[in-house]
Protein backbone atom coordinates (compact mmCIF):
# COMPACT_ATOMS: atom_id res chain seq x y z
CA UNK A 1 109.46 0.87 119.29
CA UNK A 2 111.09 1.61 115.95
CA UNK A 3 112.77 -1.23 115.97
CA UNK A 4 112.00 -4.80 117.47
CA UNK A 5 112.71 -8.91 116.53
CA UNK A 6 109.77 -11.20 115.97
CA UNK A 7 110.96 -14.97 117.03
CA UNK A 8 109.13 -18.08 116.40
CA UNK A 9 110.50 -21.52 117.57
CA UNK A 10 109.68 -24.76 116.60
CA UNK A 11 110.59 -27.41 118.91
CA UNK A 12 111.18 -31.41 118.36
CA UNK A 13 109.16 -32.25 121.61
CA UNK A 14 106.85 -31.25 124.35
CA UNK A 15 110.44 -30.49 126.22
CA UNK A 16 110.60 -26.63 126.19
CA UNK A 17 114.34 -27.13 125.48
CA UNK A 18 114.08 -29.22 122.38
CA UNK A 19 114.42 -26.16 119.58
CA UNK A 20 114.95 -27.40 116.08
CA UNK A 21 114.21 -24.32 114.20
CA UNK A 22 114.90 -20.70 114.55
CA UNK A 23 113.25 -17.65 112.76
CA UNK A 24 114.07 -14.37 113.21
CA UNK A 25 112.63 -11.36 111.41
CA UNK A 26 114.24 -7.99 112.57
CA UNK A 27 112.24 -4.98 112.14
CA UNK A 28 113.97 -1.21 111.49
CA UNK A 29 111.80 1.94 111.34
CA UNK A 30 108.73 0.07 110.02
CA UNK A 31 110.75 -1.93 107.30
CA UNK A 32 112.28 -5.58 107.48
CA UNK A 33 115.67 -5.71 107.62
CA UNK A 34 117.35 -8.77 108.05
CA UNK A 35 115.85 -12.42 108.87
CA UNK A 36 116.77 -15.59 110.01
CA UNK A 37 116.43 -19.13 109.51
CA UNK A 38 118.51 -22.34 111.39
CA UNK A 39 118.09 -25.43 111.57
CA UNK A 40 119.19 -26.71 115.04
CA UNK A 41 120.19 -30.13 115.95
CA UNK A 42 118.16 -30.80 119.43
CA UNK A 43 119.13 -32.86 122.17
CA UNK A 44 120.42 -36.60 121.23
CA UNK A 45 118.49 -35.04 118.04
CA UNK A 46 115.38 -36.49 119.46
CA UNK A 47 111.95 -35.84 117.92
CA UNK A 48 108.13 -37.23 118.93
CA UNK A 49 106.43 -38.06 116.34
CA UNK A 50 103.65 -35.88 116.52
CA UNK A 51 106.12 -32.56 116.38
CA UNK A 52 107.19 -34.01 113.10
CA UNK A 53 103.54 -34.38 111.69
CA UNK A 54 103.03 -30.67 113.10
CA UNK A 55 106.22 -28.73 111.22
CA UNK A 56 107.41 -31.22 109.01
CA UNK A 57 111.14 -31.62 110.37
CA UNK A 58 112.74 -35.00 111.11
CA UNK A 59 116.19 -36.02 112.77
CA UNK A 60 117.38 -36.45 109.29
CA UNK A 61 116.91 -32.63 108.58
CA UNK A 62 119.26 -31.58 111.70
CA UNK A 63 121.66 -34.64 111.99
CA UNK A 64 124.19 -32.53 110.46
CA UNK A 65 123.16 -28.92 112.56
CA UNK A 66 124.82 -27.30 114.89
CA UNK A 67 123.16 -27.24 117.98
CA UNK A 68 121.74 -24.32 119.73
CA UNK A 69 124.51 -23.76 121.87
CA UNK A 70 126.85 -23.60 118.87
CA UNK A 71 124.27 -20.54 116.82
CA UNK A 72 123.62 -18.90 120.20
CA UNK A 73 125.89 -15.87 119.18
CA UNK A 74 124.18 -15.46 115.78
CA UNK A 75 120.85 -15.41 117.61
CA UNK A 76 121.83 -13.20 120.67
CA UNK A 77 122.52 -9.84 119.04
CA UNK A 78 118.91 -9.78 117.81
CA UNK A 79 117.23 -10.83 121.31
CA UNK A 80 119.54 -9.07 124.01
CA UNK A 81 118.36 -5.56 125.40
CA UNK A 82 116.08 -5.40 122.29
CA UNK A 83 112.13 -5.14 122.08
CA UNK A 84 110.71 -9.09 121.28
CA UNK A 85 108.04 -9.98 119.44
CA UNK A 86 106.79 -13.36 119.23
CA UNK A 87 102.94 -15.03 118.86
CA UNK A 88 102.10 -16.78 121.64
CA UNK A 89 105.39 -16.34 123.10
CA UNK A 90 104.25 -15.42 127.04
CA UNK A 91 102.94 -19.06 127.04
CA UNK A 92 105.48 -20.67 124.48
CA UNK A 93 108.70 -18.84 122.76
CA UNK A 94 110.17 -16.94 125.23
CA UNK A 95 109.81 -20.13 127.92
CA UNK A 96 111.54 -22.11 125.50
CA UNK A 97 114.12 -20.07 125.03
CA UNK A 98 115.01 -19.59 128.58
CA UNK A 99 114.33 -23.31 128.83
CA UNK A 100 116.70 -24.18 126.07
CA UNK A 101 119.80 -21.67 127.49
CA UNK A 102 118.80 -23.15 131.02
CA UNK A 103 119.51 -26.47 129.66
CA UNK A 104 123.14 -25.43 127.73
CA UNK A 105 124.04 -23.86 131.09
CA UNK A 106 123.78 -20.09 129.40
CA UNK A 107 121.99 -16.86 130.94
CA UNK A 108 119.07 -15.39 129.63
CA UNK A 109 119.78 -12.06 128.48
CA UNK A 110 117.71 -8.86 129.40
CA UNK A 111 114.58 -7.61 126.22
CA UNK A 112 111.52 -6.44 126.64
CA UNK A 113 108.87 -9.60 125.43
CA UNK A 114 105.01 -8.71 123.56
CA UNK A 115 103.32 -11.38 122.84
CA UNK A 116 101.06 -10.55 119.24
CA UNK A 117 98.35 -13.38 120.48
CA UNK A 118 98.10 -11.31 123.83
CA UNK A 119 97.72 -8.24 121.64
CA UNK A 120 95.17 -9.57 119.09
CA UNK A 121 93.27 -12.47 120.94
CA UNK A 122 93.29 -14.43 118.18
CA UNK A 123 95.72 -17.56 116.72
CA UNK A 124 98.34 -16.99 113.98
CA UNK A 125 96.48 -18.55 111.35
CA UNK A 126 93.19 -16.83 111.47
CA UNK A 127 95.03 -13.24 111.92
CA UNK A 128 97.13 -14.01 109.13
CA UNK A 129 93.78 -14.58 106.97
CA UNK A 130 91.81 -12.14 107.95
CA UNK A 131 94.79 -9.63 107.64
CA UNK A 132 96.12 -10.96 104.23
CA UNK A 133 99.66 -12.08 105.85
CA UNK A 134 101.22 -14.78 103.86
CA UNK A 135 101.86 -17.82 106.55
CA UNK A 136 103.09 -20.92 106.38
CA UNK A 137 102.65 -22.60 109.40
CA UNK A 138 104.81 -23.85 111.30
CA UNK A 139 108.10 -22.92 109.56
CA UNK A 140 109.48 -20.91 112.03
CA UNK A 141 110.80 -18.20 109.65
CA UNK A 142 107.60 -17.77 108.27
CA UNK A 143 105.65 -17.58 111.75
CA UNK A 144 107.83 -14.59 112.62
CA UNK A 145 107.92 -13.06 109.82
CA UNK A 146 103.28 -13.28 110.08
CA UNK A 147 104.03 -11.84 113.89
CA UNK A 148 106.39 -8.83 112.83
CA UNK A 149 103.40 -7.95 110.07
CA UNK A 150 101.29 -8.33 112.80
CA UNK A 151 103.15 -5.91 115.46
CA UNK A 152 103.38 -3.22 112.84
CA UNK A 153 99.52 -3.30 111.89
CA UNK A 154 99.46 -3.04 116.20
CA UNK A 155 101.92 -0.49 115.95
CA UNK A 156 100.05 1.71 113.54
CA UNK A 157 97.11 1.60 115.31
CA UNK A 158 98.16 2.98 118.56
């Protein structure tokens, strides 16, 4: 467990398969070692209006993205037969992901899933509080970066 990627997603819709951002934080003996951030262009780059007062991107952020299909390989090598972290991510991030590659006509790759909220009890924003984690919400880079704090403080206490 040296070594593990915390995801977040944030998606345009209630669709599982409407990603619009990706963050990825990847996690190396105890230190951060490389992140991500996209923007991806969802489907028909359609957004509800509600998603956009809850993360603060519009279709005229990823008109001009790629979409997911097209950053799959950059996203991949950190997910497949690797140890993945995400908040919430039973319920939400790893269901959207398989969602969204179900929906490009792509295969889920093999990694083992935690889920910090599953761990903790407790919702991103509160943890991040009470443990001092810079967060801002609802960026997706910024959510996984909170979650990979998170799974070391969980690491270090086992």
């Amino acid at each position: 467990m040296d070594c593990f990627t915390a995801i977040d997603f944030e998606t345009a819709q209630g669709y599982r398969w409407s990603i619009c951002q990706v963050g990825l934080v990847r996690v190396e003996h105890g230190k951060i070692t490389n992140e991500v951030n996209l923007l991806v262009q969802p489907p028909n780059n359609y957004y509800w209006d509600r998603f956009i007062d809850i993360h603060g991107i519009t279709p005229d952020d990823t008109a001009k993205e790629p979409t997911f299909d097209k950053v799959w390989h950059k996203i991949e090598p950190f997910i497949k037969e690797q140890t993945v972290v995400a908040h919430n991510g039973l319920s939400f991030d790893f269901p959207v992901l398989n969602k969204t590659l179900e929906y490009y006509g792509m295969q889920a790759p093999d990694y083992e899933k935690y889920c910090t909220y599953r761990i903790f009890k407790d919702n991103l924003a509160s943890l991040c509080n009470f443990y001092k984690i810079h967060l801002d919400h609802h960026d997706a880079l910024s959510d996984a970066r909170a979650c990979a704090e998170l799974f070391l403080i969980h690491l270090q206490k086992r």
